[in-house]
Protein backbone atom coordinates (compact mmCIF):
# COMPACT_ATOMS: atom_id res chain seq x y z
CA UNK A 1 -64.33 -49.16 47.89
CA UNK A 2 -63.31 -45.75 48.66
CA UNK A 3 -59.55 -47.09 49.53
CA UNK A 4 -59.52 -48.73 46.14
CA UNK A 5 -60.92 -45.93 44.58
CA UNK A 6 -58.24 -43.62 45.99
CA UNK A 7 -55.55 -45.99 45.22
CA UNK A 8 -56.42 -46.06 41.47
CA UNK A 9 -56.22 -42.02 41.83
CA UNK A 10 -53.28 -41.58 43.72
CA UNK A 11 -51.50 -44.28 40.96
CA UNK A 12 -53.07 -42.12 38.04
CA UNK A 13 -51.55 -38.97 39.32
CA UNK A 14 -48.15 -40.90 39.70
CA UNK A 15 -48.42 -41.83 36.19
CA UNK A 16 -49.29 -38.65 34.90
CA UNK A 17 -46.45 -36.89 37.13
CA UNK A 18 -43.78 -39.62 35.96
CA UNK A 19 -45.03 -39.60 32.07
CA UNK A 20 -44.44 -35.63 32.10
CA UNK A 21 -41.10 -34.45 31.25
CA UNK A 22 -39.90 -30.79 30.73
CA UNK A 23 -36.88 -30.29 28.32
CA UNK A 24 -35.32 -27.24 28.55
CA UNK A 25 -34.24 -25.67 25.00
CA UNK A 26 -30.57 -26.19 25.69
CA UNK A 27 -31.08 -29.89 26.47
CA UNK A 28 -31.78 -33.05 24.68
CA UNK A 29 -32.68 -36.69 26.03
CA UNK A 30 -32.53 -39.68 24.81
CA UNK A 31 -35.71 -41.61 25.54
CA UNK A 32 -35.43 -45.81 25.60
CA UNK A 33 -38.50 -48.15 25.63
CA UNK A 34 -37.71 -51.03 26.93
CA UNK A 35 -34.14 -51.50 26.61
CA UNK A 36 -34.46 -50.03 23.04
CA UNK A 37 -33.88 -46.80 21.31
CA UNK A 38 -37.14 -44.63 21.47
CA UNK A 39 -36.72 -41.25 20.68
CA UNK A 40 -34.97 -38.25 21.24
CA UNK A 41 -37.02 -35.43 23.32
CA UNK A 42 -36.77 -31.54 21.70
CA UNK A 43 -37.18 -29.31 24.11
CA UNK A 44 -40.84 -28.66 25.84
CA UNK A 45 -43.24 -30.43 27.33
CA UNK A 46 -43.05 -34.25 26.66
CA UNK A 47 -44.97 -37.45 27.75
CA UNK A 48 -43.55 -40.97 28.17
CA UNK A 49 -44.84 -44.04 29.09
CA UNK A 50 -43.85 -44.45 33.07
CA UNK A 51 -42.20 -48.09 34.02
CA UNK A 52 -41.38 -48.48 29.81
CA UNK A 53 -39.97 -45.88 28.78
CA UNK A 54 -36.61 -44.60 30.53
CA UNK A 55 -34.29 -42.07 30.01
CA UNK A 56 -30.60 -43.18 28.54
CA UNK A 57 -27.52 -42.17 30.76
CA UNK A 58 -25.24 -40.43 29.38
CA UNK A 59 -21.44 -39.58 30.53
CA UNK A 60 -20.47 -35.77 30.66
CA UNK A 61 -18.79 -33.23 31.85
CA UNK A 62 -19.81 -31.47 35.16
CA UNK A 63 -18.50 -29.63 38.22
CA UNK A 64 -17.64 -32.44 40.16
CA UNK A 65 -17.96 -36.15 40.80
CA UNK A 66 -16.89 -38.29 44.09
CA UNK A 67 -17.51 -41.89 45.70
CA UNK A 68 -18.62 -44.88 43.95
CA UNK A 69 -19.54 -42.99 40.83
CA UNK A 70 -16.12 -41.58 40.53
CA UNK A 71 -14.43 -44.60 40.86
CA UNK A 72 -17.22 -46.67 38.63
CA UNK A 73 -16.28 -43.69 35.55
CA UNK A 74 -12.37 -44.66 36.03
CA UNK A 75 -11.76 -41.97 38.87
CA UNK A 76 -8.08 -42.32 40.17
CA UNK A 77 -7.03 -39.17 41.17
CA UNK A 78 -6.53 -37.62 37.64
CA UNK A 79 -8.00 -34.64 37.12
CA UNK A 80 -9.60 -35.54 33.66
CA UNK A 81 -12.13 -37.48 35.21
CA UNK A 82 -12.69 -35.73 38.36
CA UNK A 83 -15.87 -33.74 36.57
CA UNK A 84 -17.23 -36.67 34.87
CA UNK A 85 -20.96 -37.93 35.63
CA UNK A 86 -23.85 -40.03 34.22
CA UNK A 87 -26.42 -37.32 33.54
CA UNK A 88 -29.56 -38.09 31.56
CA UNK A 89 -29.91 -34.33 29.89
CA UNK A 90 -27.42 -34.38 27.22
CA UNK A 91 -26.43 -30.43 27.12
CA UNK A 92 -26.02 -29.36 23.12
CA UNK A 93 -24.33 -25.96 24.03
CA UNK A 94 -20.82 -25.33 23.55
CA UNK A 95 -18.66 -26.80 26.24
CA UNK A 96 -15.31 -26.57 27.28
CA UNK A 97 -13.34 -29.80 27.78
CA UNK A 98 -9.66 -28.31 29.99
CA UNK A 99 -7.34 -32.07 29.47
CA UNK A 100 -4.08 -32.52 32.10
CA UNK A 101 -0.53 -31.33 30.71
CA UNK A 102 0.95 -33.97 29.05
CA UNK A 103 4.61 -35.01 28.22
CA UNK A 104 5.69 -34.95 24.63
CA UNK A 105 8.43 -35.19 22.35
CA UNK A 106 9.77 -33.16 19.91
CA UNK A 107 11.98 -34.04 16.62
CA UNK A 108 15.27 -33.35 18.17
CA UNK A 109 14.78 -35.31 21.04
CA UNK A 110 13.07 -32.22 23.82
CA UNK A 111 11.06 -33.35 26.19
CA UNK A 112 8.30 -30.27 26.84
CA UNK A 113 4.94 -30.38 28.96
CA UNK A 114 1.53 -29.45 26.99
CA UNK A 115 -1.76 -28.88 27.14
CA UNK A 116 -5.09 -27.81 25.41
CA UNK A 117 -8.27 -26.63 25.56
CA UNK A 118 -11.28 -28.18 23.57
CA UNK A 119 -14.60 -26.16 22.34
CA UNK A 120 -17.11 -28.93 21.57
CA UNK A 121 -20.87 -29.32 21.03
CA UNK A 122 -23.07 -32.42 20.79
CA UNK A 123 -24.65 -32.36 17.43
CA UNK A 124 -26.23 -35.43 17.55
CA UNK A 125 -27.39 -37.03 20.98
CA UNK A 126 -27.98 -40.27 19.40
CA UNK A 127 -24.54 -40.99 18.02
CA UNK A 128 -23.07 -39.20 21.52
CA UNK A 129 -25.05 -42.32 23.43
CA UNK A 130 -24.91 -44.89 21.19
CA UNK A 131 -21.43 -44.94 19.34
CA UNK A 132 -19.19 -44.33 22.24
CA UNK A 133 -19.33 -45.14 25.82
CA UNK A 134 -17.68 -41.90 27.09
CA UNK A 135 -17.16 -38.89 24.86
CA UNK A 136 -15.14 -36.73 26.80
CA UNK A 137 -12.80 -39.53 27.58
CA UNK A 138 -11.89 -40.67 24.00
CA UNK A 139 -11.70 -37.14 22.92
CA UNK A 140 -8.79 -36.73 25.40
CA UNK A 141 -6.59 -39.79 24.39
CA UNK A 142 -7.34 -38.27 20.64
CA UNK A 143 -6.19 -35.24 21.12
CA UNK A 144 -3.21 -36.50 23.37
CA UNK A 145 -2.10 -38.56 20.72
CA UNK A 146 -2.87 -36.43 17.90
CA UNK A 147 -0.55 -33.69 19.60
CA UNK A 148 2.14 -36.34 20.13
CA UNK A 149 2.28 -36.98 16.35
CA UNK A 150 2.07 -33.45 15.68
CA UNK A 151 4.60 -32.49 17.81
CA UNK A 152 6.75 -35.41 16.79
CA UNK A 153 6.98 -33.94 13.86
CA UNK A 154 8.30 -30.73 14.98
CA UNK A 155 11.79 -29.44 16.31
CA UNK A 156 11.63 -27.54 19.33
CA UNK A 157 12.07 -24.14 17.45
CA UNK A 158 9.36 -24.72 15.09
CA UNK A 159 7.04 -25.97 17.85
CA UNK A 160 7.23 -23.37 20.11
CA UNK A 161 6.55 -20.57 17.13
CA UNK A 162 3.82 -22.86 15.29
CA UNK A 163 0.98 -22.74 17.76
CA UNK A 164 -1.70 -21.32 15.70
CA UNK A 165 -0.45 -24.28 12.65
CA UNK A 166 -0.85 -26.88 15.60
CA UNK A 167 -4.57 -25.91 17.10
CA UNK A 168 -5.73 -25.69 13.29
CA UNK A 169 -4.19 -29.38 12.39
CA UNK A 170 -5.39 -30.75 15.65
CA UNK A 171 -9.02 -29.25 15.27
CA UNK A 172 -9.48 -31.00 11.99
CA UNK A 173 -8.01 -34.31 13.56
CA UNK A 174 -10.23 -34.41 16.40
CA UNK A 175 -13.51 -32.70 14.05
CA UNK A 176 -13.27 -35.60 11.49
CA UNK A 177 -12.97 -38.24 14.33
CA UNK A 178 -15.68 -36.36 16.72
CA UNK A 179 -18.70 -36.54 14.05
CA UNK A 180 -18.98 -40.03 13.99
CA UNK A 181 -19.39 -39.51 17.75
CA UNK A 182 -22.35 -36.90 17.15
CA UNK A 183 -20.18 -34.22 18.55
CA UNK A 184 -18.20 -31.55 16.86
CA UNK A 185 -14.75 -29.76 17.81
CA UNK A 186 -15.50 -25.97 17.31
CA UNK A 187 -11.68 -24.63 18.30
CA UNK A 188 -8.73 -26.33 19.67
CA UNK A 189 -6.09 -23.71 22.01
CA UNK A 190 -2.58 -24.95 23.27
CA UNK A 191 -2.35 -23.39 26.25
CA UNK A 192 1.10 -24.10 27.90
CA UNK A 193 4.25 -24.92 25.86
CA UNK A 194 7.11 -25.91 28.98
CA UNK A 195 10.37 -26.59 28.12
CA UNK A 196 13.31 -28.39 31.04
CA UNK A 197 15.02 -25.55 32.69
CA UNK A 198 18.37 -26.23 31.06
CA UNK A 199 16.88 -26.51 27.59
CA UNK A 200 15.39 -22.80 28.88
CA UNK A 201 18.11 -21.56 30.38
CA UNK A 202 20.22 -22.71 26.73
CA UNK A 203 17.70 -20.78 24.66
CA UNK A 204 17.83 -17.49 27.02
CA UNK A 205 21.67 -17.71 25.80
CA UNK A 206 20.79 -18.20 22.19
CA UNK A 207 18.77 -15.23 22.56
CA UNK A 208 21.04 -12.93 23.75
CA UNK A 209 24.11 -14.47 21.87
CA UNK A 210 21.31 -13.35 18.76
CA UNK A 211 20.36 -10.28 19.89
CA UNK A 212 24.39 -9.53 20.24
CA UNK A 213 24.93 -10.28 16.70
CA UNK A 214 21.84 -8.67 14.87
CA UNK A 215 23.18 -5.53 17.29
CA UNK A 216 26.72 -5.62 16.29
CA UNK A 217 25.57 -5.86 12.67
CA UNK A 218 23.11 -2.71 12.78
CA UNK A 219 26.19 -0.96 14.24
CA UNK A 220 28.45 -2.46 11.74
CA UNK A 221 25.91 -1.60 9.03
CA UNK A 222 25.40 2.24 10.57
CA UNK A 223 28.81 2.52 10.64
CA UNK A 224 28.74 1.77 6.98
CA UNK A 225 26.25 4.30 5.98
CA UNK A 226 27.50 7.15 8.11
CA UNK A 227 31.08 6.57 6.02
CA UNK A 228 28.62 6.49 2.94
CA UNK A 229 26.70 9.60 3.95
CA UNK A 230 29.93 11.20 4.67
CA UNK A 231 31.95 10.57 1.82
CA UNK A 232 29.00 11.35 -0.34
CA UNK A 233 29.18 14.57 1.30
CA UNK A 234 32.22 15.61 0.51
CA UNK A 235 31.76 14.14 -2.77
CA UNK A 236 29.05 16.81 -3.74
CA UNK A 237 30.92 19.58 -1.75
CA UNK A 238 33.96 18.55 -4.29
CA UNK A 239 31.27 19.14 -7.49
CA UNK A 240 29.39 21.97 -5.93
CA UNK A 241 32.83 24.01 -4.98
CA UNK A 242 34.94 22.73 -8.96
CA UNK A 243 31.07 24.08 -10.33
CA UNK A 244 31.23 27.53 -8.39
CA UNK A 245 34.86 27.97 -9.88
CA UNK A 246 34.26 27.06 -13.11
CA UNK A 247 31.42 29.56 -13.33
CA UNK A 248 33.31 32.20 -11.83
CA UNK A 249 35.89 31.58 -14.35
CA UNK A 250 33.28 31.57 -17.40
CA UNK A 251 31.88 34.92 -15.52
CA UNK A 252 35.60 36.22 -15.58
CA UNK A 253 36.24 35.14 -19.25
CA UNK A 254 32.81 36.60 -19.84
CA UNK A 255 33.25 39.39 -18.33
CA UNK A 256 37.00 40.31 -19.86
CA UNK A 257 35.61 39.48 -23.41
CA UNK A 258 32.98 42.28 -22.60
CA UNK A 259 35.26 44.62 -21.88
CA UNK A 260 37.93 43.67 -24.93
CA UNK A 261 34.92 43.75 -27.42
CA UNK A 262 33.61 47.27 -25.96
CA UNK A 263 37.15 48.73 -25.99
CA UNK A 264 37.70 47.00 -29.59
CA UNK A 265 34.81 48.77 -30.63
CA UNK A 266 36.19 52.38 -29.11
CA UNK A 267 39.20 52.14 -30.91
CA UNK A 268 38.53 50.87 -33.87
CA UNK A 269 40.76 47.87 -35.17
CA UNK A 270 43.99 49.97 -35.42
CA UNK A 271 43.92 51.32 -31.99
CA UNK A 272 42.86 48.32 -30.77
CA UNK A 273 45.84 46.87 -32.12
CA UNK A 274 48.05 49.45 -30.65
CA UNK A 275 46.30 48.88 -27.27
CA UNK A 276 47.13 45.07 -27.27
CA UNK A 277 51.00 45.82 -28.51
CA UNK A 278 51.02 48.08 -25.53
CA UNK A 279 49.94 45.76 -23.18
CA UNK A 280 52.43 43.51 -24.07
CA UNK A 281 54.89 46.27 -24.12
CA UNK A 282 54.30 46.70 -20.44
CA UNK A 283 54.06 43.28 -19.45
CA UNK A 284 57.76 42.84 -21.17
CA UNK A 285 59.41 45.63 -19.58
CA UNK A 286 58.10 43.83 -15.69
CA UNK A 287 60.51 41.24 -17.10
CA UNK A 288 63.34 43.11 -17.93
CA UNK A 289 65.87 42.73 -14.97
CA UNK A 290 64.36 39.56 -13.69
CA UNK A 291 66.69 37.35 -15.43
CA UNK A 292 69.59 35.09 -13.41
CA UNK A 293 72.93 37.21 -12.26
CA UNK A 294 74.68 35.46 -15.28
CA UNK A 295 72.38 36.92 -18.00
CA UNK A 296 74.00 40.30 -18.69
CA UNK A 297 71.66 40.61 -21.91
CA UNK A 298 68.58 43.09 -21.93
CA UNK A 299 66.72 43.68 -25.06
CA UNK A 300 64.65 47.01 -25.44
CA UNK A 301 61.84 47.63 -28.01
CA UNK A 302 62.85 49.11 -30.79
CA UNK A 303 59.94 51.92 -31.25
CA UNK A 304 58.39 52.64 -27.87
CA UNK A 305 57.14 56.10 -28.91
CA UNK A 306 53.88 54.46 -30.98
CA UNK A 307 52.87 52.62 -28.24
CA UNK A 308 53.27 55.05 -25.72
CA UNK A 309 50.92 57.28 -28.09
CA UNK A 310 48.35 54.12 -27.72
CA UNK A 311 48.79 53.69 -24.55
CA UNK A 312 48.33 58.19 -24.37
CA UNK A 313 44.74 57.02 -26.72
CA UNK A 314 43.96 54.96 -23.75
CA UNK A 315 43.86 57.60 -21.69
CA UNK A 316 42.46 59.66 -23.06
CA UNK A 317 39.32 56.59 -23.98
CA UNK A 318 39.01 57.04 -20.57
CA UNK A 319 38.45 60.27 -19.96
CA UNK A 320 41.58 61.15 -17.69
CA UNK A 321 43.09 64.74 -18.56
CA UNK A 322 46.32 65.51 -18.42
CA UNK A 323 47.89 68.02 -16.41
């Protein structure tokens, strides 16, 4: 009696330990009873019916997976499925998903090696189980092919300077696939773009046979503006030094209409008369002589004794005494 009696207790405290699972608040399981679909745990403490219910395996991401299970999950030596494993605890936090470099084609006809990293989430642990058989694995061929139609699309040029256009296009390709899988594709980062090495070695020349041009032009065009600069320089030197003449020459004309009008005012009209027949007087007489060898002719003023007497009024305008 006692044995039976300890069985019954030893099998109750099975029971209890098996029906008593803790979910931690970053996991999720999916619970089956009986081959069917249960319920989903939440995180806490949660009770199940031991030998009925039974948790659903799911295929995920890990550190690492070897033997049987590897090679059951499609394990062949690529690396995509080297950290693949049945777990029961579907993780809901942010994961990274690192796929193999892949070959690709580009519109004119360039081969070029690429590869991506994937930020997804489960959102749903149900759909994760139930509608697909191995999540990270069909993400992978969607993204591979995805990127082969993007890139397709692409010349070489374009593709290498259009990474940010290709990890938005390729997120919302693999997000609108992904929900009906219960996950979700947060970000999407190409990581390596490689080109052949003669295809690299070709654009290294285009660069430099650029970077000779657009340097030959800036000298070209600096060249330009220095002759710009310079004749523009001499330009306003030209306007600056005609300007300062022509306002000495006002200043001059100024100046000698000053004086005429103060000495016109002296002498009165008639001297001032006198004073202008005087000058010219003078300024005829520096002529006389000048004339070719052949000109024998020399013409003298006729009265010379009133203009010497304005020319004496002068004098005397100016104060000078004589002797």
């Amino acid at each position: 009696m006692e044995i039976v009696l300890i069985a019954v207790a030893l099998m109750v405290v099975i029971i209890v330990y098996k029906g008593i699972v803790v979910v931690r608040n970053s996991e999720r399981m999916v619970i089956e009873r009986l081959g069917n679909y249960n319920r989903t745990l939440m995180p806490g403490i949660n009770f199940i019916i031991p030998f009925l219910d039974k948790p659903r395996e799911f295929i995920w991401k890990s550190a690492a997976t070897s033997g049987a299970l590897g090679r059951l999950l499609g394990d062949s030596g690529d690396s995509s499925y080297s950290n693949l494993q049945q777990v029961t605890r579907i993780d809901i936090r942010e994961t990274v998903l690192d796929f193999p470099s892949q070959t690709v084609i580009t519109r004119d006809n360039v081969s070029i090696q690429i590869n991506a990293l994937l930020y997804i989430e489960i959102t749903s642990p149900h759909d994760a189980v139930y509608r697909i058989s191995n999540l990270p694995n069909a993400i992978e061929k969607l993204a591979q092919t995805t990127l082969r139609s993007l890139v397709g699309e692409m010349e070489l040029d374009k593709t290498l300077s259009s990474r940010e256009d290709i990890n938005a296009r390729l997120q919302v390709t693999l997000d609108e696939a992904a929900d009906d899988w219960g996950a979700k594709v947060k970000r999407v980062e190409v990581q390596d773009l490689n080109v052949p090495g003669e295809v690299q070695a070709a654009m290294e020349k285009q660069m430099r046979a650029e970077r000779d041009k657009r340097a030959s032009i800036l000298e070209a065009e600096g060249m330009r503006q220095s002759d710009i600069l310079k004749a523009e320089g001499e330009k306003q030197a030209a306007i600056l030094v005609a300007e300062g003449n022509r306002q000495a020459r006002i200043l001059e004309a100024d100046g000698e209409k000053a004086a005429l009008d103060k000495l016109k005012e002296a002498l009165g009209e008639q001297g001032f008369s006198q004073y202008l027949i005087a000058i010219r007087y003078l300024d005829t007489l520096n002529t006389i002589g000048t004339a070719g060898a052949g000109d024998k002719t020399v013409f003298m003023p006729i009265d010379a004794t009133a203009t010497l007497g304005a020319i004496g009024g002068i004098k005397e305008l100016f104060g000078v005494n004589k002797q």
